[in-house]
Protein backbone atom coordinates (compact mmCIF):
# COMPACT_ATOMS: atom_id res chain seq x y z
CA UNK A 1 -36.21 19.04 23.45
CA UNK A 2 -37.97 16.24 21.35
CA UNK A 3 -37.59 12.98 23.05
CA UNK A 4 -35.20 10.48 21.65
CA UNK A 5 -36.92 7.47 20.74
CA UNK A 6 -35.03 4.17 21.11
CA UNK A 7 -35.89 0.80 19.90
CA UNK A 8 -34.03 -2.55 20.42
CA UNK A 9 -33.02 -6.02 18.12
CA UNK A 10 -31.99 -8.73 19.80
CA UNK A 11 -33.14 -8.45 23.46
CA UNK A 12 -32.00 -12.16 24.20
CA UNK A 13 -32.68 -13.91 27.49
CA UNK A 14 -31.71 -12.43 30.90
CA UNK A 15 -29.41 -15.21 32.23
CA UNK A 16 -28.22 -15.55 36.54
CA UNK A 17 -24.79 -15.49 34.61
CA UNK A 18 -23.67 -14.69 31.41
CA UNK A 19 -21.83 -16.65 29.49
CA UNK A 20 -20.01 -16.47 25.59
CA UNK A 21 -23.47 -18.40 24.74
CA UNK A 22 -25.67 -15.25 26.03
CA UNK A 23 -24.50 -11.73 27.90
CA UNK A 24 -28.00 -9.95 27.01
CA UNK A 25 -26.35 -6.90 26.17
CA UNK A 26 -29.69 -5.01 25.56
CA UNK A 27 -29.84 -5.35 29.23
CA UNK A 28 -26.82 -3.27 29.81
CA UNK A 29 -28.01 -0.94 27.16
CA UNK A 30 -30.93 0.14 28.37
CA UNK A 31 -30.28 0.84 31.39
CA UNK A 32 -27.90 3.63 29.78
CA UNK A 33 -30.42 4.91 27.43
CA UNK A 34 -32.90 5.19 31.08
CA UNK A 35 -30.31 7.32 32.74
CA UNK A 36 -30.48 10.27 29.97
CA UNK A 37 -33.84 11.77 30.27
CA UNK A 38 -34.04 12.92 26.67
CA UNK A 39 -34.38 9.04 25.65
CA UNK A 40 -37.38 6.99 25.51
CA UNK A 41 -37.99 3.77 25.04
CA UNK A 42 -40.13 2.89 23.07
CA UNK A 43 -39.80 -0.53 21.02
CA UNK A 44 -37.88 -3.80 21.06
CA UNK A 45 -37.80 -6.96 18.98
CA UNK A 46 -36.35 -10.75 18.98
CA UNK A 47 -37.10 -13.98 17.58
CA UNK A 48 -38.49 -15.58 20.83
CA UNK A 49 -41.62 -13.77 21.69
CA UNK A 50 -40.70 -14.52 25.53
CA UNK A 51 -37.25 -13.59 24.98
CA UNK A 52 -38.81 -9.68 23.90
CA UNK A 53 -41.94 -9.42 25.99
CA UNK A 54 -39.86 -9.74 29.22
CA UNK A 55 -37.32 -7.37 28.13
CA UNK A 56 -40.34 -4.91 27.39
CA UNK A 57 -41.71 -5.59 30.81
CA UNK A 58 -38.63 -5.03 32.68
CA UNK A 59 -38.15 -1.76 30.72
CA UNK A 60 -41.33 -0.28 30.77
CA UNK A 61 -40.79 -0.67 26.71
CA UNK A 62 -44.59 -0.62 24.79
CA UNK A 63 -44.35 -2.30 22.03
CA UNK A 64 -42.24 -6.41 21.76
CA UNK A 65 -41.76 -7.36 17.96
CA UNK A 66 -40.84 -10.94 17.08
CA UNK A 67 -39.81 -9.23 13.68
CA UNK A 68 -37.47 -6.54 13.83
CA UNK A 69 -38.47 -5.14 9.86
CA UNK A 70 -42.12 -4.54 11.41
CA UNK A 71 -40.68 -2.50 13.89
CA UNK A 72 -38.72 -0.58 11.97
CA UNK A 73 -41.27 -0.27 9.53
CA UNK A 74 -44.00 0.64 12.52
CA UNK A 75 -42.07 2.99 14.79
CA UNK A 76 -40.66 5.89 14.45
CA UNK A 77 -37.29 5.80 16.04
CA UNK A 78 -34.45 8.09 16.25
CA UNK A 79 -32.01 4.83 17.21
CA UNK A 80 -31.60 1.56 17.46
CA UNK A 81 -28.92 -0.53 19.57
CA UNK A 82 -27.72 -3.82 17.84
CA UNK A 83 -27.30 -6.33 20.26
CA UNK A 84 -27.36 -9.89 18.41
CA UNK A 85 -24.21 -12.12 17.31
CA UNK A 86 -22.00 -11.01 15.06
CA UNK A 87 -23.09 -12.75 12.01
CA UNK A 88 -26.18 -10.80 12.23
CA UNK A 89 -24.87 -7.59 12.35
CA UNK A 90 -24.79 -6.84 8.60
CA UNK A 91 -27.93 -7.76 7.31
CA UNK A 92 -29.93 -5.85 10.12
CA UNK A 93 -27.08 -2.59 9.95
CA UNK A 94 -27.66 -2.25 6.47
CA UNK A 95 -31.95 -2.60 7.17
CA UNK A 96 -32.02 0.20 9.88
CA UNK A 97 -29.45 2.55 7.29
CA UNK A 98 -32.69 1.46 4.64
CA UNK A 99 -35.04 2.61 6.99
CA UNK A 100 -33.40 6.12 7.70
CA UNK A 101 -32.61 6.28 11.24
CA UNK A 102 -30.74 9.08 12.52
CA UNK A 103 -28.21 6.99 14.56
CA UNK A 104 -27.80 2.78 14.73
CA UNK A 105 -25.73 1.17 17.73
CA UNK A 106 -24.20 -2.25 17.20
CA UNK A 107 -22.72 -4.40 19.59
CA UNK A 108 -19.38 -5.34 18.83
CA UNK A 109 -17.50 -7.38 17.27
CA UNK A 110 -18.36 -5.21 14.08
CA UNK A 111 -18.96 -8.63 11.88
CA UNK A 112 -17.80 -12.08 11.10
CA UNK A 113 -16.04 -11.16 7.93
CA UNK A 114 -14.06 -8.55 7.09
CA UNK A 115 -16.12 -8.05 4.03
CA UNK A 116 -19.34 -7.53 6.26
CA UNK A 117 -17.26 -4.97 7.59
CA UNK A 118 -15.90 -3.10 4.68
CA UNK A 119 -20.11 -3.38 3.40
CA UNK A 120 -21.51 -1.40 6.31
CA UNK A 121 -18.85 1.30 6.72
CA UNK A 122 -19.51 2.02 2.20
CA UNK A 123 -23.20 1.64 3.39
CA UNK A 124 -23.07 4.32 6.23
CA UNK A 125 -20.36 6.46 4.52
CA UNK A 126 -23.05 7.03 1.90
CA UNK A 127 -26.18 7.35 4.00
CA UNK A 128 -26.77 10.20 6.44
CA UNK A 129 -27.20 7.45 9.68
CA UNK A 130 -24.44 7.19 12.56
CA UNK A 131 -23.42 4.28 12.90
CA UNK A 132 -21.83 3.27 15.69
CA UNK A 133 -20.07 -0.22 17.28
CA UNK A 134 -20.16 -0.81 21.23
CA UNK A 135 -16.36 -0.27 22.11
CA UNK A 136 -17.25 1.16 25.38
CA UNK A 137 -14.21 0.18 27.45
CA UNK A 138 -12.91 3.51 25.85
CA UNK A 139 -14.73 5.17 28.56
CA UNK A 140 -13.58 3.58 31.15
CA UNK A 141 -11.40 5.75 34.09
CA UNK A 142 -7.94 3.31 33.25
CA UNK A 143 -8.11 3.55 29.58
CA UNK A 144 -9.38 7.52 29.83
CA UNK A 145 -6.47 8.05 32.16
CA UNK A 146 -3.92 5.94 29.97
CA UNK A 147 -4.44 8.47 27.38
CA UNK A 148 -4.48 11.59 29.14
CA UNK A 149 -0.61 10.39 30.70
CA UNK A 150 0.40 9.43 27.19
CA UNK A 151 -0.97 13.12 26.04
CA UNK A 152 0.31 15.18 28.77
CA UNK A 153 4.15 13.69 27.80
CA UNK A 154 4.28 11.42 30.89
CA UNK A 155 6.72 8.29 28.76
CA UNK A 156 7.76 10.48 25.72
CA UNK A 157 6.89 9.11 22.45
CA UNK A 158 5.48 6.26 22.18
CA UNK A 159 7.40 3.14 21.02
CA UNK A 160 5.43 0.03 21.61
CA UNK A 161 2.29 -1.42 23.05
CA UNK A 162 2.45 -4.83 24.43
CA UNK A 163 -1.33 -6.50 25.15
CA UNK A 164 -2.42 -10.31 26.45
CA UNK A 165 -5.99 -11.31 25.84
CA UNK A 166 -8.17 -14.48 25.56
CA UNK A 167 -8.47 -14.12 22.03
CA UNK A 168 -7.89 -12.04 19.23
CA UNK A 169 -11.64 -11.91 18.07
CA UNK A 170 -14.08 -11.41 20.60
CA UNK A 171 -12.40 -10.07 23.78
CA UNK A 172 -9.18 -9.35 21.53
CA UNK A 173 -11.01 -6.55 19.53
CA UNK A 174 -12.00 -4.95 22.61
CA UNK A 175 -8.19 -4.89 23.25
CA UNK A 176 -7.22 -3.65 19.34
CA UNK A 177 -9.58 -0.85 19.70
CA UNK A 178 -8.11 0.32 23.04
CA UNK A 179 -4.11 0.47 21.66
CA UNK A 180 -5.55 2.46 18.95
CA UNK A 181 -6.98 4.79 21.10
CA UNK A 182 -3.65 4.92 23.05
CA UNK A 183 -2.11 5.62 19.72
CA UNK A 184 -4.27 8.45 18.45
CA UNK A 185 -6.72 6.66 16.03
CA UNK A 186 -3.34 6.12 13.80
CA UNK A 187 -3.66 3.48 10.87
CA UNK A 188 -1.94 -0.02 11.18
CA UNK A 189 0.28 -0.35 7.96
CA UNK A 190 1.12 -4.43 8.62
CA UNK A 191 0.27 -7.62 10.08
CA UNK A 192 1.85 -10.68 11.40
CA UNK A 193 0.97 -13.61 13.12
CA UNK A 194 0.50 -17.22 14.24
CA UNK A 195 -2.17 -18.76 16.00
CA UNK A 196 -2.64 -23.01 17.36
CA UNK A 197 -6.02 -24.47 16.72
CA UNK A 198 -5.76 -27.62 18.95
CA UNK A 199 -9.19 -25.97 20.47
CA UNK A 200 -11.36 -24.15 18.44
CA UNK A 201 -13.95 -21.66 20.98
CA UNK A 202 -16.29 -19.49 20.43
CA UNK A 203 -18.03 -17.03 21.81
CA UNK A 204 -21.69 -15.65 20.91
CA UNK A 205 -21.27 -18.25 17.49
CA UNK A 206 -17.78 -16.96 16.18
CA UNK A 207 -14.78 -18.70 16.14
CA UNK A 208 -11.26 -17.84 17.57
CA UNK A 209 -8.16 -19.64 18.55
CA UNK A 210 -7.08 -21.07 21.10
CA UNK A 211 -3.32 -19.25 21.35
CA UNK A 212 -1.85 -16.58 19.24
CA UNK A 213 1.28 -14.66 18.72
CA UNK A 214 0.21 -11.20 16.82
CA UNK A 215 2.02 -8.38 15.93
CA UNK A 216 1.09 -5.49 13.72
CA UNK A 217 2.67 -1.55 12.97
CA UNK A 218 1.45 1.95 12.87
CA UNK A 219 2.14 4.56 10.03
CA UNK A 220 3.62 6.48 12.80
CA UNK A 221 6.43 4.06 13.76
CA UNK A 222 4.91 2.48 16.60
CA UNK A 223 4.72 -1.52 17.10
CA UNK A 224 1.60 -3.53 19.02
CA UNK A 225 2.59 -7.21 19.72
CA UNK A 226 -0.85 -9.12 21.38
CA UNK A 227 -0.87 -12.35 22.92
CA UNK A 228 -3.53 -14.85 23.39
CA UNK A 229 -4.55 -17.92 24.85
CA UNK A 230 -6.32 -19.75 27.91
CA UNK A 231 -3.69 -18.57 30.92
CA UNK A 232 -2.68 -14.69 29.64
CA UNK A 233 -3.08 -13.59 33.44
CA UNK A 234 -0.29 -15.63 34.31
CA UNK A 235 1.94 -13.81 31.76
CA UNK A 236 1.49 -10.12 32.90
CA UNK A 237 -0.39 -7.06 33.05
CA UNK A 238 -2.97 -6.59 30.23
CA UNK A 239 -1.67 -3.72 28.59
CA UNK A 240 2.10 -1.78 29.20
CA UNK A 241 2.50 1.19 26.83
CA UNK A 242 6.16 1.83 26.51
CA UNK A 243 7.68 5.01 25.30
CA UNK A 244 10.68 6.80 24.66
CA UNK A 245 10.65 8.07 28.32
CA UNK A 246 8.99 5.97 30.72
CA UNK A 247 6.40 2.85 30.51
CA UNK A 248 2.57 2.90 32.05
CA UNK A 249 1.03 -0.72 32.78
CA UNK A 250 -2.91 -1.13 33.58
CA UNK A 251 -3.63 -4.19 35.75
CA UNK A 252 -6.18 -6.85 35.77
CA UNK A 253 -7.77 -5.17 38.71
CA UNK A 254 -6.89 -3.65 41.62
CA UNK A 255 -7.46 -6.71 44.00
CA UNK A 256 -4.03 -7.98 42.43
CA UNK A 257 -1.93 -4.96 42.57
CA UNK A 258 -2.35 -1.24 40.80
CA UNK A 259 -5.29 -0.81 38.42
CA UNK A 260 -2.95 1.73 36.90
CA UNK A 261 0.66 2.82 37.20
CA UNK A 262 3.30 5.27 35.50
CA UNK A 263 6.78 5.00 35.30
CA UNK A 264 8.95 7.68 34.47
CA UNK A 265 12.85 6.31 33.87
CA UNK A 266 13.86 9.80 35.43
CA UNK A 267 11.81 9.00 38.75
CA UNK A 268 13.57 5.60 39.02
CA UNK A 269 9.73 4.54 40.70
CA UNK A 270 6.42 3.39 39.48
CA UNK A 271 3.50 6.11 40.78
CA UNK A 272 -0.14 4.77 40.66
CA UNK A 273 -2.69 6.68 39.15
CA UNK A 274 -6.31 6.51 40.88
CA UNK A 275 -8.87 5.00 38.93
CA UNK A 276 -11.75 5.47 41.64
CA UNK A 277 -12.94 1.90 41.79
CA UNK A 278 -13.22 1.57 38.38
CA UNK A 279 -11.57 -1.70 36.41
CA UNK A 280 -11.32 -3.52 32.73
CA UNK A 281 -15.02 -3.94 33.04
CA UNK A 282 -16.76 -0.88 34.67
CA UNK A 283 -18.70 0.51 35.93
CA UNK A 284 -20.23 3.11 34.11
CA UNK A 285 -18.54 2.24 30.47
CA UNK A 286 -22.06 1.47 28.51
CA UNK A 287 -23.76 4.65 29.95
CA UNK A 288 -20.57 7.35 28.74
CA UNK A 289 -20.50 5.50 25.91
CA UNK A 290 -24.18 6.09 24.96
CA UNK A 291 -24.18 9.41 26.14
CA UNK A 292 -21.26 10.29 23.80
CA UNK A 293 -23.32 8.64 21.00
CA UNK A 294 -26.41 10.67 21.34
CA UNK A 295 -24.21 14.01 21.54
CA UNK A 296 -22.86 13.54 19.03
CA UNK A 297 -25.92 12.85 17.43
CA UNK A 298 -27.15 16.31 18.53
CA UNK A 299 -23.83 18.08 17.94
CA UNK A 300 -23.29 16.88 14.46
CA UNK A 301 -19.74 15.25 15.66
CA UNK A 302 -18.25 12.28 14.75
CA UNK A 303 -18.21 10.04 17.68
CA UNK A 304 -15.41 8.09 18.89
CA UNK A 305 -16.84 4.89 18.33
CA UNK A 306 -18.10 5.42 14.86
CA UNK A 307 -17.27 2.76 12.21
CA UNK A 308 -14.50 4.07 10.79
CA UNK A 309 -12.47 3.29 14.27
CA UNK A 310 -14.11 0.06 14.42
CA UNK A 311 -12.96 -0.90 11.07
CA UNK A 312 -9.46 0.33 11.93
CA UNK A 313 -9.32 -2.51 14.93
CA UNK A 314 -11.15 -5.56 12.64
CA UNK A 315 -8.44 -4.52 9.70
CA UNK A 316 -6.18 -5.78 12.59
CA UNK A 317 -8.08 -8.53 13.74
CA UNK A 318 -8.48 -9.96 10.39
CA UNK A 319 -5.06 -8.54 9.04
CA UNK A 320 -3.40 -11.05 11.48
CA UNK A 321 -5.48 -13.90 10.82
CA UNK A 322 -4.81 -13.43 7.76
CA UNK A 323 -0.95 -13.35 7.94
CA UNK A 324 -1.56 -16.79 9.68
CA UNK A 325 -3.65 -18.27 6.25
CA UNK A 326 -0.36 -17.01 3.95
CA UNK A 327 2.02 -17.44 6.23
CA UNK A 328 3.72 -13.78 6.44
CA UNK A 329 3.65 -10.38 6.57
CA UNK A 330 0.53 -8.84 5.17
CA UNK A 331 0.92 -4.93 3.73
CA UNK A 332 -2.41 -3.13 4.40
CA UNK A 333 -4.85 -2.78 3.01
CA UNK A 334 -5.61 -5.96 1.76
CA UNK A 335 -8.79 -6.73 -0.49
CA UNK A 336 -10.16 -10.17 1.23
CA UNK A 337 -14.01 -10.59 1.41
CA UNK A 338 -14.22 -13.64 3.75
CA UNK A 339 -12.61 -14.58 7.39
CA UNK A 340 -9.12 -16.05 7.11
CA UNK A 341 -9.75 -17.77 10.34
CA UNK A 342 -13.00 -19.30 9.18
CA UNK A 343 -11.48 -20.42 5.81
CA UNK A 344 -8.88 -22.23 7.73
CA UNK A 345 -11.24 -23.94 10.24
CA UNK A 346 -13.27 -24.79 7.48
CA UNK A 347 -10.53 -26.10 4.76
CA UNK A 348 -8.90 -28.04 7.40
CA UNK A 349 -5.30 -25.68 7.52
CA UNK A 350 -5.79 -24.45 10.76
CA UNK A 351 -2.30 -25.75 12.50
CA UNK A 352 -1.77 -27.51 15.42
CA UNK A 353 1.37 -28.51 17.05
CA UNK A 354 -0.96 -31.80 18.41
């Protein structure tokens, strides 16, 4: 088998602790790509020449770029992972489907506006690349379990999915992305929502609010209501999928109480399912989620985090920001170009109750 050859943007700088300012993703990335032996690395880039020359060292990676259009231009690579702030994610998508790779890997959130969005899913529907968006809590043993109980019939149909989150943007689409996979990839037909902007944060240079109320429906009859806001662990489990015959709740982690548990109204009693160390976080999560990239790659398959899933969870994301900029229910699809949440920041209408 031909090796796979893998090059990097956006290698960033290792920090002792991560932080919404810097989590070096290409340094959980690579260590995913390492542990399939059909992969080589062989290329990275980023604007500080320190910032890619250590990366390189630590990976054994031979060539560091402090322009990622001279890498592609000078390798040969069969994929590239993505991992710079969202407001870059466009402009260097939309260079790597120019450049013909087989398969591009982007960190997540997909883009700062939804029109960003809509531009690199028309891009890759009409180019031959994979593209593909970091989602890789998908992967993880609760979340992989959560579906398999909903699957097997364990609550019935389900009725509604209740989440709490940070935010709605950065961690929040991590969250999206996960009740659609609970729900079977279905479409969301509506949005609603509210958010407070006393406190404006960001993480990796995108904005999101500081509390939210957000709900949003299915085509298949089933309702997702999110909250947000600085103290959602005080408010409940995560995520508690109820259906038509019983309710399943995933925990924070299992320090606190079950990392997963099923409740079927017939048993009267909650059962918890085994998760084998794993939590919201890991481990493992990058290194499936690669993997299942690069089959698919080779198989010809669509993969479960290709961008037509991811643009499923931002027509959420921005679907209820939106809903907070007119002030009701938005009917999707909707045709907006920019972010709602932006626009309000911006214009000076983001509400406060200060």
């Amino acid at each position: 088998m031909a090796a796979i050859r893998v090059g990097f943007i956006g290698t960033g700088k290792k920090k002792e602790r991560p932080d919404l300012n810097g989590f070096f993703m290409a340094y959980r990335h690579a260590p995913a790509y390492q542990a399939l032996p059909q992969c080589q690395l062989v290329a990275c880039a980023d604007i500080e020449k320190d910032h890619a020359t250590a990366f390189a060292n630590a990976f054994d990676v031979p060539a560091a770029y402090t322009n990622y259009h001279d890498m592609l231009a000078s390798e040969k690579l069969d994929i590239v992972s993505i991992c710079t702030w969202p407001h870059l994610h466009e402009e260097m998508v939309l260079a790597c489907l120019e450049a013909g790779l087989p398969a591009v890997h982007s960190e997540k959130p997909m883009a700062l506006t939804f029109g960003q969005c809509r531009t690199m899913l028309d891009a890759a529907r009409n180019s031959p690349t994979q593209l593909t968006f970091n989602h890789q809590r998908r992967f993880g043993a609760p979340f992989r379990k959560t579906r398999e109980l909903i699957g097997d019939g364990q609550i019935g149909r389900i009725v509604r999915m209740d989440a709490l989150c940070g935010d709605l943007y950065d961690g929040g689409c991590h969250w999206v992305d996960l009740l659609n996979y609970f729900n079977g990839e279905a479409r969301a037909t509506w949005t609603l929502g509210q958010i407070d902007g006393r406190e404006i944060r960001y993480a990796f240079g995108a904005p999101s609010e500081y509390q939210g109320l957000f709900q949003w429906g299915y085509d298949n009859g089933v309702l997702a209501v999110m909250l947000t806001g600085p103290d959602v662990r005080e408010w409940g489990p995560p995520f508690r999928i109820t259906g038509s015959e019983g309710i399943i709740e995933i925990g924070w982690d299992a320090a606190s109480g079950p990392m997963l548990q099923v409740l079927r109204f017939t048993d009267g009693q909650w059962r918890d399912i085994d998760c084998a160390g794993e939590s919201l976080h890991g481990p493992g999560f990058h290194e499936r989620a690669i993997a299942d990239v690069l089959n698919c790659l080779a198989s010809g398959q669509t993969p479960e985090l290709c961008a037509e899933n991811q643009m499923k969870s931002m027509e959420i994301v921005f679907g209820c920001y939106e809903s907070c900029r007119r002030r009701g229910r938005v009917d999707l699809p909707m045709d907006i170009e920019d972010s709602p949440l932006l626009d309000m920041i911006e214009t000076g209408a983001l509400g406060s109750s200060r």
